[in-house]
C-alpha atoms as a PDB file:
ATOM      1  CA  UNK A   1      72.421 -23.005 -76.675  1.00  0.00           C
ATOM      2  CA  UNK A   2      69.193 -24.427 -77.041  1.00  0.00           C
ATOM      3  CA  UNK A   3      69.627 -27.491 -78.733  1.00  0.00           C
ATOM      4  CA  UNK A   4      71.413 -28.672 -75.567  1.00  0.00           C
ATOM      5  CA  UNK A   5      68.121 -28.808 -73.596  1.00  0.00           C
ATOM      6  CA  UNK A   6      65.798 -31.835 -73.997  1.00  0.00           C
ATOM      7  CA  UNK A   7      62.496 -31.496 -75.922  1.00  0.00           C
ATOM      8  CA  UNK A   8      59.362 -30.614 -74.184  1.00  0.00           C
ATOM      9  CA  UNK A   9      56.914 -34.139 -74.833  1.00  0.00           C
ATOM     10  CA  UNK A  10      53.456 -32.651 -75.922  1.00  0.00           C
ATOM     11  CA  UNK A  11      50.671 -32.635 -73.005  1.00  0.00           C
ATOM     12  CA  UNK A  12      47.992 -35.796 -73.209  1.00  0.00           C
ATOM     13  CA  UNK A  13      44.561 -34.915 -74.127  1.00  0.00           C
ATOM     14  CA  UNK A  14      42.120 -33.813 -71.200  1.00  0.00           C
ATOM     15  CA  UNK A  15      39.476 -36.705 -70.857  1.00  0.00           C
ATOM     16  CA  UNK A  16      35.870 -35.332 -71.031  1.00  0.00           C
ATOM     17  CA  UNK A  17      33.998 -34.823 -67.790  1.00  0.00           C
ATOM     18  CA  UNK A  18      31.959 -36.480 -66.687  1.00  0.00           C
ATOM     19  CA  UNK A  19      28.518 -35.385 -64.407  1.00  0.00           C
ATOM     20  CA  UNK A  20      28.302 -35.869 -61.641  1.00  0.00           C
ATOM     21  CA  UNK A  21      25.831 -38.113 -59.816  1.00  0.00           C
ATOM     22  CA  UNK A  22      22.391 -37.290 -58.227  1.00  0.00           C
ATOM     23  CA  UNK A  23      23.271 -35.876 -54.780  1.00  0.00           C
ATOM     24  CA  UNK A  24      20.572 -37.941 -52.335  1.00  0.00           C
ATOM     25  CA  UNK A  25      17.943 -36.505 -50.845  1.00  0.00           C
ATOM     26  CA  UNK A  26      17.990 -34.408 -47.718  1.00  0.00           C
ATOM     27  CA  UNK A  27      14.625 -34.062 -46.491  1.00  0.00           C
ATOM     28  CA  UNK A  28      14.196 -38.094 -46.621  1.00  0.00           C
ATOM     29  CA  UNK A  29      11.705 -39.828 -44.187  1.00  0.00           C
ATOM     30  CA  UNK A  30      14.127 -42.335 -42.641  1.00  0.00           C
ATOM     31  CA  UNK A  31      16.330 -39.742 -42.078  1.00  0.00           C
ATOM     32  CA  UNK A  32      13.822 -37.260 -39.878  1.00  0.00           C
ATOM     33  CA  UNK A  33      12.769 -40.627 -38.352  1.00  0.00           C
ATOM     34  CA  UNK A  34      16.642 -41.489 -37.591  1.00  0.00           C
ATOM     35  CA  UNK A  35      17.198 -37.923 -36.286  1.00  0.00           C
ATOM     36  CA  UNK A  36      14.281 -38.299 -34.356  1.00  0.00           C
ATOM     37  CA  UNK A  37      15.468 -41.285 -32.657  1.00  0.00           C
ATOM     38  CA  UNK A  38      19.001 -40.078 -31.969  1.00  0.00           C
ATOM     39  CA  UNK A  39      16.908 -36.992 -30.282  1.00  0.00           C
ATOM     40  CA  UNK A  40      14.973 -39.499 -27.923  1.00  0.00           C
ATOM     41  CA  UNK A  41      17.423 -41.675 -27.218  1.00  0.00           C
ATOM     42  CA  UNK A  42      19.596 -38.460 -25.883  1.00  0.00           C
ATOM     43  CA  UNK A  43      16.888 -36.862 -23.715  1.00  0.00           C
ATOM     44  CA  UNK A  44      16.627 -40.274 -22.276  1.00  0.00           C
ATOM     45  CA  UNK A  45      19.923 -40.821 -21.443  1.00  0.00           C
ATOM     46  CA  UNK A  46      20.509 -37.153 -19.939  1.00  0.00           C
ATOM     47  CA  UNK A  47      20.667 -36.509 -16.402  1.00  0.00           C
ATOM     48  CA  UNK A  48      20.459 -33.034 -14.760  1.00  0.00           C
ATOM     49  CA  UNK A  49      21.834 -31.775 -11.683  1.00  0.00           C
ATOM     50  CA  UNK A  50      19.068 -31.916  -9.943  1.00  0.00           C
ATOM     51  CA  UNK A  51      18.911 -35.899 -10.227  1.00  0.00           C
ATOM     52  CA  UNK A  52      22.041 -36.614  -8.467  1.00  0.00           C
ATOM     53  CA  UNK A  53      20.993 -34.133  -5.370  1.00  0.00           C
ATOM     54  CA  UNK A  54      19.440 -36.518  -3.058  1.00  0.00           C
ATOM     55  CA  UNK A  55      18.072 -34.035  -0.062  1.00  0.00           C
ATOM     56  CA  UNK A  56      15.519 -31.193  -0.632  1.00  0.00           C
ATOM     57  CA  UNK A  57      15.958 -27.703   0.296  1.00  0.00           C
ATOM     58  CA  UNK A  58      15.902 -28.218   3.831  1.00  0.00           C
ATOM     59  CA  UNK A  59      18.410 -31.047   3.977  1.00  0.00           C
ATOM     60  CA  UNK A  60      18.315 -34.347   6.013  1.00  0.00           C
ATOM     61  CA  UNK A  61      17.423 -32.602   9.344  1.00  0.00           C
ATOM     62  CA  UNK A  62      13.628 -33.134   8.889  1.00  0.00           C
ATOM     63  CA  UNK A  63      13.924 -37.432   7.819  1.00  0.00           C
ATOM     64  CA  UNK A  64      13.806 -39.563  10.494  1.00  0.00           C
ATOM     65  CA  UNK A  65      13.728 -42.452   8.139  1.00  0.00           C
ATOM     66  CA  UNK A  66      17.145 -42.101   6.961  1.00  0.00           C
ATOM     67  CA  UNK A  67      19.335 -40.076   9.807  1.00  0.00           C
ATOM     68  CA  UNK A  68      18.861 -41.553  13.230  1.00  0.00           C
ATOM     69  CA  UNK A  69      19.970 -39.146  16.361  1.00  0.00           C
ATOM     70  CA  UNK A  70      20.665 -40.850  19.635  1.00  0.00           C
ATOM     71  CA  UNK A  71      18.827 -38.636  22.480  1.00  0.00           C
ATOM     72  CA  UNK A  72      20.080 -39.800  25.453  1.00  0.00           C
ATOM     73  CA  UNK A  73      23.754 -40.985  25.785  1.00  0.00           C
ATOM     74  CA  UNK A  74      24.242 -42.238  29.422  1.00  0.00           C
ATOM     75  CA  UNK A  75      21.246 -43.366  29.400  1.00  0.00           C
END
């Protein structure tokens, strides 16, 4: 029963392709000098562990300057 079932249209015409455009330029000079900017402006900004520690190896103990120890307390 095939004259039941609706006609098939005909496909449209593929459009020709185009090209594509020039891809831009990797190795550019404003972009190593951007990258090299971002790189600076991170190894400024990064702090270590070792900047936060305030004492040395041996501590406080040996400062005088910033702990004060009373000697005598009757006295």
């Amino acid at each position: 029963m095939g004259f039941l079932k609706p006609k098939i249209p005909a496909m449209p015409a593929i459009p020709p392709v185009q090209p594509l455009p020039e891809p831009p330029k990797y190795d550019d000079a404003a972009r190593a000098e951007e990258a090299a900017r971002k790189r600076a402006r991170i190894r400024n900004q990064r702090t270590g562990r070792s900047s936060t520690i305030l004492t040395g190896t041996d501590g406080l103990e040996d400062d005088n300057s910033k702990i004060s120890k009373k000697e005598l307390l009757g006295g």
